[in-house]
N, C-alpha and C. Protein backbone atom coordinates (compact mmCIF):
# COMPACT_ATOMS: atom_id res chain seq x y z
N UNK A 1 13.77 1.62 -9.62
CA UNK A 1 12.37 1.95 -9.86
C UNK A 1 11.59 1.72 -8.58
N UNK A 2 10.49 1.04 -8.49
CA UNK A 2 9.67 0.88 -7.55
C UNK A 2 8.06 0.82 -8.16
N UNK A 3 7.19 0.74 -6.88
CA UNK A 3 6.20 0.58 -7.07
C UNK A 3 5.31 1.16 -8.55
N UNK A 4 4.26 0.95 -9.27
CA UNK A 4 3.69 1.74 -10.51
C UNK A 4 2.17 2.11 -10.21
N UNK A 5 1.43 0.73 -9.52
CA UNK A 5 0.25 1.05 -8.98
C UNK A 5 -0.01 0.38 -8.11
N UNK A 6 -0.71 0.64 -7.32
CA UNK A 6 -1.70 0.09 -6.12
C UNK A 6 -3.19 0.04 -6.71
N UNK A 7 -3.56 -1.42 -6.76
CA UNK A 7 -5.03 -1.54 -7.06
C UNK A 7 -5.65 -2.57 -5.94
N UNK A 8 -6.65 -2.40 -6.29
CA UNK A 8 -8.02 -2.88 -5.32
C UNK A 8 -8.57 -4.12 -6.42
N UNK A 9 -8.31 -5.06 -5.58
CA UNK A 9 -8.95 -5.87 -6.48
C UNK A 9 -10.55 -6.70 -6.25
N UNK A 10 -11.32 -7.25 -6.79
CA UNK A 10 -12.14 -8.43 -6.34
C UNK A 10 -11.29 -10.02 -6.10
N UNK A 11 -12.72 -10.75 -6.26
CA UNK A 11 -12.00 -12.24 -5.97
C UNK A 11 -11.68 -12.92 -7.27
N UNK A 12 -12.13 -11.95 -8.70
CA UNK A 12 -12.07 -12.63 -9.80
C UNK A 12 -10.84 -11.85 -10.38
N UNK A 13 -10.47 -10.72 -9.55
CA UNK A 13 -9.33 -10.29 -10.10
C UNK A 13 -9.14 -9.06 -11.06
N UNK A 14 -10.72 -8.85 -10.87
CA UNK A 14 -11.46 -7.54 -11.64
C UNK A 14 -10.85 -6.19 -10.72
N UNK A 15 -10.92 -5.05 -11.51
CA UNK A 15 -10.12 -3.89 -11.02
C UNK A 15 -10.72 -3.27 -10.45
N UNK A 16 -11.13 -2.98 -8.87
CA UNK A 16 -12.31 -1.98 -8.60
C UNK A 16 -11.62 -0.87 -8.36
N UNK A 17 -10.66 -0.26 -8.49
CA UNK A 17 -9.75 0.76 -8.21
C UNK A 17 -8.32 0.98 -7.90
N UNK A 18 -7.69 2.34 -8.21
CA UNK A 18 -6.59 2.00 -8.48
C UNK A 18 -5.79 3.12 -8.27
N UNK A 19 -4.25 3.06 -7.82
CA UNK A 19 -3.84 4.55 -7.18
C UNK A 19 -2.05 4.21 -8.39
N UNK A 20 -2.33 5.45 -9.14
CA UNK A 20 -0.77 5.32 -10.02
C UNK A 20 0.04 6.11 -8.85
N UNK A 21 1.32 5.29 -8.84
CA UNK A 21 2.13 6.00 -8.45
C UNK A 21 3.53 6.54 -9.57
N UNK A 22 3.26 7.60 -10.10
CA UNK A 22 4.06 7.68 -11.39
C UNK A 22 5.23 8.59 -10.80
N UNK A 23 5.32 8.86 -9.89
CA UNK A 23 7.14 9.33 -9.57
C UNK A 23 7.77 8.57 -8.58
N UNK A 24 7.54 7.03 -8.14
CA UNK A 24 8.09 6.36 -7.60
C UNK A 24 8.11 6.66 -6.17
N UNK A 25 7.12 7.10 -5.83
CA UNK A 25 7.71 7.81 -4.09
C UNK A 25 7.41 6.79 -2.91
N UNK A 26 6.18 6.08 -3.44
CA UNK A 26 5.98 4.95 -2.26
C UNK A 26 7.17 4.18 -2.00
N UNK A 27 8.28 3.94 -2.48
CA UNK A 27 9.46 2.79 -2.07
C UNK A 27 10.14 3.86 -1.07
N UNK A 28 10.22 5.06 -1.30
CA UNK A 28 11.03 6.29 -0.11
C UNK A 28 10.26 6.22 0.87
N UNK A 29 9.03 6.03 1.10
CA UNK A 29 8.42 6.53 2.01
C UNK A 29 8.24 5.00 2.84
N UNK A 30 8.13 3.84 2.01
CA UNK A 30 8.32 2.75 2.37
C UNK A 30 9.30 2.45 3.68
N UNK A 31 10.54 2.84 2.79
CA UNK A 31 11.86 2.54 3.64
C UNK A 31 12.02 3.85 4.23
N UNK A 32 11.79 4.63 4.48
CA UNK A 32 11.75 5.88 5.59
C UNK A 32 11.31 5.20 6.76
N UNK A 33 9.84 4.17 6.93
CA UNK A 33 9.83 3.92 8.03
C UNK A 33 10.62 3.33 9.03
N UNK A 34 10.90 4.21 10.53
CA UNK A 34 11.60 3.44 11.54
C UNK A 34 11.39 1.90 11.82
N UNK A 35 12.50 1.19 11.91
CA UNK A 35 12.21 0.00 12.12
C UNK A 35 11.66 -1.55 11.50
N UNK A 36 11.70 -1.04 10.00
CA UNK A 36 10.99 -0.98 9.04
C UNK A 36 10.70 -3.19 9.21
N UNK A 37 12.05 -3.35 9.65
CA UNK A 37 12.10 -5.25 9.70
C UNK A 37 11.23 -5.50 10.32
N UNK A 38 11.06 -4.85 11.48
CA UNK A 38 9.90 -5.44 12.50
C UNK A 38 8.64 -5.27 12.20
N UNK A 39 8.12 -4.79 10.89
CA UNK A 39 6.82 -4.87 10.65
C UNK A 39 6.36 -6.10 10.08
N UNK A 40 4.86 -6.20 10.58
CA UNK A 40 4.64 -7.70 9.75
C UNK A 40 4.05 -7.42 8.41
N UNK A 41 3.72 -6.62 7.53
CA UNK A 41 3.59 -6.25 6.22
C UNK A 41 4.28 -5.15 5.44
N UNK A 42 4.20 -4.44 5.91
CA UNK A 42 5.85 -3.23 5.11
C UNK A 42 6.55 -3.85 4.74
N UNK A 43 7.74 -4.78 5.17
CA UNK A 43 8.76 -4.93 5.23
C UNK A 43 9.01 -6.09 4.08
N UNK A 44 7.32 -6.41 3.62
CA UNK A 44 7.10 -7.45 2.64
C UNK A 44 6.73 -6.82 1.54
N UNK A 45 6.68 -5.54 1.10
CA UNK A 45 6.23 -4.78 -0.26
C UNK A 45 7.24 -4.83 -0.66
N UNK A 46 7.15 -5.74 -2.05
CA UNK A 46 7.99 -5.58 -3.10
C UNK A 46 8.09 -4.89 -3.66
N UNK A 47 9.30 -3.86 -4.12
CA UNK A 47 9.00 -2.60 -5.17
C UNK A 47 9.41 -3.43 -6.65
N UNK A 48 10.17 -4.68 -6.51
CA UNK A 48 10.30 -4.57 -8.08
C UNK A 48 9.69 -5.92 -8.40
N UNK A 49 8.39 -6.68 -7.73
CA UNK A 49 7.53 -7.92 -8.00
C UNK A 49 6.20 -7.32 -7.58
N UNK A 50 5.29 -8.18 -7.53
CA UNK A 50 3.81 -7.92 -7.40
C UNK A 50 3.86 -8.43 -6.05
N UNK A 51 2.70 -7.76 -4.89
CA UNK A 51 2.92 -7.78 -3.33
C UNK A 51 1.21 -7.76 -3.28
N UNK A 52 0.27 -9.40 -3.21
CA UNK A 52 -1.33 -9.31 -2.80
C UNK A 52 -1.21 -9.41 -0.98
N UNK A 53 -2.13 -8.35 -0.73
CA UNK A 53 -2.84 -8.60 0.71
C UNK A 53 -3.95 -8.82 0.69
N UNK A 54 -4.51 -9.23 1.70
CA UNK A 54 -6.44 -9.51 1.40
C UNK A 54 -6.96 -9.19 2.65
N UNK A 55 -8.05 -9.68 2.82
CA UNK A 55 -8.58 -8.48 4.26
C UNK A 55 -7.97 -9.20 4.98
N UNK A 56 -7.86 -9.93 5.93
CA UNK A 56 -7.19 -10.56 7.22
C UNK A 56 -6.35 -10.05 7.28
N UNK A 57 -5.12 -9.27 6.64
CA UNK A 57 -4.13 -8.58 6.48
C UNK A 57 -4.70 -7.06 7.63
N UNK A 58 -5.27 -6.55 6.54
CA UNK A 58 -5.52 -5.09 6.56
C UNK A 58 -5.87 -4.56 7.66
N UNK A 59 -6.34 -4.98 8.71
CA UNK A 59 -6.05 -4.60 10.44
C UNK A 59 -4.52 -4.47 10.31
N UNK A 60 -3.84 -5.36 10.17
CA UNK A 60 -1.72 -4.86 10.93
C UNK A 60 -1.56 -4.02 9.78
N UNK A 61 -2.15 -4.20 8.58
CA UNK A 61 -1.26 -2.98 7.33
C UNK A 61 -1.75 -1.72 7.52
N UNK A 62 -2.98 -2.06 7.91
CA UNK A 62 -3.39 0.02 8.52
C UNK A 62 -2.61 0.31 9.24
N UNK A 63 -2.17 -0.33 10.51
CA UNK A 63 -1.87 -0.04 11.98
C UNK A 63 -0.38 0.52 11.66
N UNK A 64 0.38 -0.39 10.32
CA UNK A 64 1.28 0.13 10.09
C UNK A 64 1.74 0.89 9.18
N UNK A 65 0.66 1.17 8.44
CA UNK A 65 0.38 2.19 7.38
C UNK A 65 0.37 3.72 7.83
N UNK A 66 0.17 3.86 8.94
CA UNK A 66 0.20 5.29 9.71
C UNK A 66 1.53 5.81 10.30
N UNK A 67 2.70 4.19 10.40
CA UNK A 67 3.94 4.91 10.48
C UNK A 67 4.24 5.75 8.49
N UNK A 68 3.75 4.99 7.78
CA UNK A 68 4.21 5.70 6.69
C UNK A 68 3.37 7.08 6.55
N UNK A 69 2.26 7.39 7.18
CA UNK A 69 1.73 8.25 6.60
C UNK A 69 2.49 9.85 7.75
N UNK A 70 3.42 8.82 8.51
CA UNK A 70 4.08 9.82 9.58
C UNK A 70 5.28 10.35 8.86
N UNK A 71 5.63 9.78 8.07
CA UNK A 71 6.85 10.57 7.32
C UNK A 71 6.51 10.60 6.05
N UNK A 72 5.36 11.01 5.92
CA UNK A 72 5.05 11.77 4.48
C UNK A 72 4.45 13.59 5.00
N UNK A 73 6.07 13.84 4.64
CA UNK A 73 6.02 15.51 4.82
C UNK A 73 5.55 16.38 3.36
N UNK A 74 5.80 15.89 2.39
CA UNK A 74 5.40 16.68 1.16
C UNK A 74 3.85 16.88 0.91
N UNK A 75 3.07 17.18 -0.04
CA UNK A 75 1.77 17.15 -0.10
C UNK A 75 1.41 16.32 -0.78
N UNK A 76 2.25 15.94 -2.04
CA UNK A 76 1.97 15.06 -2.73
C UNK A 76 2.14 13.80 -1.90
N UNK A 77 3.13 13.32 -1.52
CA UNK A 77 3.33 12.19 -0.94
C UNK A 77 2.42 11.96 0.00
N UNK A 78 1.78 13.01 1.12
CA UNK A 78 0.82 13.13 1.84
C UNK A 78 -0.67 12.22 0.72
N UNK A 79 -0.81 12.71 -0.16
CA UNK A 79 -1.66 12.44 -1.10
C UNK A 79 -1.71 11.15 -1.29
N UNK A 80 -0.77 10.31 -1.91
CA UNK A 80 -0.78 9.53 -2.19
C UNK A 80 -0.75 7.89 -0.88
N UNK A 81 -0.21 8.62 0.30
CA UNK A 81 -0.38 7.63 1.49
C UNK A 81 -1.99 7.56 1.74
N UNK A 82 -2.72 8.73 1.77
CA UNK A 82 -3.93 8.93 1.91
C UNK A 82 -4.95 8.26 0.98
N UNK A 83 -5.05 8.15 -0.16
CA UNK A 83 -5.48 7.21 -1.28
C UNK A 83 -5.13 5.88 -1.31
N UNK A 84 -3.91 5.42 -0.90
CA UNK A 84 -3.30 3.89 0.11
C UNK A 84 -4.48 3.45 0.65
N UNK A 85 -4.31 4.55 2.05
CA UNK A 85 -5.20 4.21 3.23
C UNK A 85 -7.00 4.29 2.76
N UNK A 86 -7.30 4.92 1.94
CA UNK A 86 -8.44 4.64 1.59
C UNK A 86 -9.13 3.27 1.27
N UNK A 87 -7.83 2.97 -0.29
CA UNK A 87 -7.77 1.16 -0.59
C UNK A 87 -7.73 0.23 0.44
N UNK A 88 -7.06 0.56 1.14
CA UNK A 88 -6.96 -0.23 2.07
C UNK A 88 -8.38 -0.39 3.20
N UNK A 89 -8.71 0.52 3.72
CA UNK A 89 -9.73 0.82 4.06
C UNK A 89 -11.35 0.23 3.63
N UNK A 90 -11.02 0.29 2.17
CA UNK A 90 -12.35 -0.30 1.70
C UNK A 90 -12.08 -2.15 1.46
N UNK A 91 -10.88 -2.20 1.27
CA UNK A 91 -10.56 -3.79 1.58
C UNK A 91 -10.38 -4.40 2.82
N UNK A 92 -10.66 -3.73 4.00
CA UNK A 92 -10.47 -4.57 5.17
C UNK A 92 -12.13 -4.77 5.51
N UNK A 93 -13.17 -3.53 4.70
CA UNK A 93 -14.47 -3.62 5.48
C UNK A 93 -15.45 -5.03 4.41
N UNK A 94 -15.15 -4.71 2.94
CA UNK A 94 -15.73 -5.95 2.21
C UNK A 94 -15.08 -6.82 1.94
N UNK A 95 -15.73 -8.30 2.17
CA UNK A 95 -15.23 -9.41 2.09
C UNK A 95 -14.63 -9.27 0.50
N UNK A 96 -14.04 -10.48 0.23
CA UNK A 96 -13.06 -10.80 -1.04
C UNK A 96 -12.34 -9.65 -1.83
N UNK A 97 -12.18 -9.09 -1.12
CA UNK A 97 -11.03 -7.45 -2.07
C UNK A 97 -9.95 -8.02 -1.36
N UNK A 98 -8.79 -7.56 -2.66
CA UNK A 98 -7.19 -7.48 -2.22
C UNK A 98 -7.07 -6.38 -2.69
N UNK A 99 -5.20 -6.25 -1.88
CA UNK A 99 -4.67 -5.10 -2.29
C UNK A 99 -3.39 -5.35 -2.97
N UNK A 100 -3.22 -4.62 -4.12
CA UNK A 100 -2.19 -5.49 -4.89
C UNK A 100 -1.21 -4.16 -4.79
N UNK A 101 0.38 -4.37 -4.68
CA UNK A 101 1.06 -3.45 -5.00
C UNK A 101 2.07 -3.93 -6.31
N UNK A 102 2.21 -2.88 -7.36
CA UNK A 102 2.57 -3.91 -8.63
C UNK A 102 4.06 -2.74 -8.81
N UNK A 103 4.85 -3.78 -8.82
CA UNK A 103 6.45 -3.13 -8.57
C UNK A 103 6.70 -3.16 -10.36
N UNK A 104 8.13 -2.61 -10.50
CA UNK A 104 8.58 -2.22 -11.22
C UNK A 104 9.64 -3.43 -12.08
C-alpha cells in the first residue's frame, strides 16, 4: 500500500486541509527519487505509519520536494506533487501548521 492522505494540520490538530491520495502513487514517486538516502526528509516518509513535519522542516522538504516533482511525468501524478507543494507551502509561511503524511 502506501500513503492515503496528506493533511495540513494546526497546533490543536484540527484539519485545515487535505490531499487524498487514492491510487497510491506518492510511495513510486517517493522512491523514484535519485539518491533518495541522502535526503534529510524523503527518505523519512513512512508509507505504512504516520510521518509529522512542521515548519522548520519545510525549507529542506520543498528543496527536496522538487526532486519528486522532477519525476512526476504523468498528469495526474504531476497533480498530486503540485497540491503536496502547495501544503507544504502554506505550512512553511504560518506559524504552528504541520504536515502529516498518513500511510497505509
Amino acid at each position: 500500500m502506501g500513503f492515503s492522505q496528506i493533511q495540513l494540520l494546526d497546533e490543536n490538530g484540527g484539519l485545515r486541509e487535505e490531499v487524498i491520495d487514492e491510487r497510491n502513487q506518492l510511495v513510486c514517486l517517493v522512491e523514484s527519487v535519485p539518491n533518495l538516502e541522502a535526503t534529510h526528509c524523503l527518505q523519512y516518509l513512512d508509507p505504512y505509519g504516520d510521518t509529522v513535519l512542521n515548519t522548520l522542516q519545510m525549507p529542506r522538504f520543498l528543496a527536496e520536494w522538487r526532486m519528486c516533482e522532477e519525476q512526476a511525468h504523468l498528469p495526474e501524478v504531476k497533480s498530486l506533487a503540485t497540491q503536496i507543494r502547495r501544503l507544504a507551502s502554506i505550512c512553511e509561511k504560518e506559524p504552528h501548521l504541520y504536515l502529516k503524511f498518513i500511510g497505509d
